[in-house]
Protein backbone atom coordinates (compact mmCIF):
# COMPACT_ATOMS: atom_id res chain seq x y z
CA UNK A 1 42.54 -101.10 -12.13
CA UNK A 2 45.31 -102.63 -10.42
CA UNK A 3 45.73 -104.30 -7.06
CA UNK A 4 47.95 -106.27 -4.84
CA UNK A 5 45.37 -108.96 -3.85
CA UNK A 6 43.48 -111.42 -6.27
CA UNK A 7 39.80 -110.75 -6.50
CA UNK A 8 36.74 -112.41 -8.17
CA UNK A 9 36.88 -110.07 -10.91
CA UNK A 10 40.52 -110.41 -12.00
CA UNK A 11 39.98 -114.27 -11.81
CA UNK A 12 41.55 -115.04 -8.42
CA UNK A 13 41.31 -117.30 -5.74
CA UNK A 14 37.75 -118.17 -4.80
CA UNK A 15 36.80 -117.65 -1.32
CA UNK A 16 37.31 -119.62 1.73
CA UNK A 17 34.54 -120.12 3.77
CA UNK A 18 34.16 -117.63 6.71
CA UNK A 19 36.84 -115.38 5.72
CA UNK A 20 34.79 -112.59 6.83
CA UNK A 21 34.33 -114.14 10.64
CA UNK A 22 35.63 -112.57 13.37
CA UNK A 23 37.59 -114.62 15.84
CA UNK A 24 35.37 -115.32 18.47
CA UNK A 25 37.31 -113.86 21.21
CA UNK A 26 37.19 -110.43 19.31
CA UNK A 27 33.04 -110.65 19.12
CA UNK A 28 33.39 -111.26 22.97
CA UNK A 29 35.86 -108.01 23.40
CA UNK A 30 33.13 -105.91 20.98
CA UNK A 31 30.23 -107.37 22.63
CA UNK A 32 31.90 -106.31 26.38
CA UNK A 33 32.83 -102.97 25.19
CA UNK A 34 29.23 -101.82 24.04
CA UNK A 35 27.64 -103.33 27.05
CA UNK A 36 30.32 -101.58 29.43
CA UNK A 37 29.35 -98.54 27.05
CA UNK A 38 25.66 -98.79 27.32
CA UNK A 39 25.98 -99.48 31.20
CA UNK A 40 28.12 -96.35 31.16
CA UNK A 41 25.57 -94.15 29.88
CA UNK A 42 22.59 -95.56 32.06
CA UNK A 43 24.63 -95.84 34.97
CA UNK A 44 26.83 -92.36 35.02
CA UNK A 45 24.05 -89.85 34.97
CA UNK A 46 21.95 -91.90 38.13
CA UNK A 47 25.43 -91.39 40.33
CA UNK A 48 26.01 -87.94 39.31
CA UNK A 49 22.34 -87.54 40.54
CA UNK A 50 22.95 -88.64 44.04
CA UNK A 51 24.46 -86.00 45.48
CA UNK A 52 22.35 -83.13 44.02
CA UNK A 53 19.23 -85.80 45.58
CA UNK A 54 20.72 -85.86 48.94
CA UNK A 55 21.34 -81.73 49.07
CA UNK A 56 17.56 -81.62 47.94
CA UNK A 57 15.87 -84.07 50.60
CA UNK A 58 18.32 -82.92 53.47
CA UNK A 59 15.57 -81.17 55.73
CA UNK A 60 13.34 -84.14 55.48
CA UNK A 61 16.16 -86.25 56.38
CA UNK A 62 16.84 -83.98 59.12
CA UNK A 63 13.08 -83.61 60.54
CA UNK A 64 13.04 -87.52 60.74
CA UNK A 65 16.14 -88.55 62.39
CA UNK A 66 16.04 -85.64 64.64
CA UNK A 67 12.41 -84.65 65.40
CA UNK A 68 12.93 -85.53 68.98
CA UNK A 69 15.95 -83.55 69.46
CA UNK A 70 14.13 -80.52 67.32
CA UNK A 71 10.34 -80.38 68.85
CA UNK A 72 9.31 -79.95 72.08
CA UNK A 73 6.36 -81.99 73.36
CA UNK A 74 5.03 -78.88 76.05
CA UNK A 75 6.06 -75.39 76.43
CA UNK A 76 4.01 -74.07 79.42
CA UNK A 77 0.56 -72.06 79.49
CA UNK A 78 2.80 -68.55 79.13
CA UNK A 79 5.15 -67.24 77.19
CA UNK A 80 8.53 -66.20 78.95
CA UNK A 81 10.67 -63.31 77.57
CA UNK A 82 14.06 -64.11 76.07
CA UNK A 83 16.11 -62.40 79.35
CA UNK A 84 14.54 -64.43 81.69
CA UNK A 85 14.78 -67.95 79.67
CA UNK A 86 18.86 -66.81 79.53
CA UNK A 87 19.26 -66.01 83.21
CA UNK A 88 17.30 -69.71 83.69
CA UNK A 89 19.55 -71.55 81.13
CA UNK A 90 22.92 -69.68 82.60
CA UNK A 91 21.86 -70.70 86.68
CA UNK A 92 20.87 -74.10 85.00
CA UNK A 93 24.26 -74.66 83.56
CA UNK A 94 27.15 -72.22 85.83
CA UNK A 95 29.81 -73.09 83.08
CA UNK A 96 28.27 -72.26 80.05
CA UNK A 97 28.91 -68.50 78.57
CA UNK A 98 26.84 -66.68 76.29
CA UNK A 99 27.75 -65.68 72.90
CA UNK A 100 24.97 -64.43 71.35
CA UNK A 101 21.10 -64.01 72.06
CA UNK A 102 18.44 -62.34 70.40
C-alpha cells in the first residue's frame, strides 16, 4: 500500500504532540455555530408561534381593553323597538345618515 505521507507503519516520522488539536479559534467558530444552531431551533418555532397566539386570544384582548366601550352599565326597564331607537339616534345626531339597520 502506497502513500504520499510517512506513517507509523511504514517507519515514519513519529508524532508531534497535539497534531490532532484544533486551533483554538476554530473550537470557538464550532462551538458558536452549534449554539447559534441550537438557539435556532428553540428559538424559531416560539416566534413563528406568536402570531397564530395573538389571532387565538384576540377576543379576550378585545373584551379587556374595550369592555367599557362594548357593555352598557343600564338599559332601561323596557325594551324599545329598533325604528324608534333609529329615529332617537338620527334627531340625536342631525348629520349622521343611515346605512344599514336591522
Amino acid at each position: 500500500m502506497s502513500t504520499d505521507h510517512p506513517t507509523r507503519e511504514t517507519g515514519g516520522p513519529p508524532a508531534v504532540a497535539g497534531a490532532g488539536r484544533q486551533p483554538c479559534g476554530t473550537v470557538v467558530r464550532r462551538l458558536a455555530r452549534r449554539l447559534r444552531f441550537l438557539a435556532g431551533i428553540t428559538v424559531a418555532p416560539l416566534l413563528l408561534c406568536l402570531p397564530g397566539l395573538v389571532s387565538v386570544l384576540s377576543p379576550q384582548i378585545h373584551d379587556s381593553f374595550y369592555a367599557d366601550q362594548l357593555l352598557v352599565a343600564g338599559v332601561g326597564a323596557e325594551r324599545r323597538p329598533l325604528a324608534e331607537q333609529v329615529t332617537t339616534a338620527l334627531a340625536a345626531h342631525p348629520k349622521a345618515e343611515l346605512a344599514h339597520a336591522g
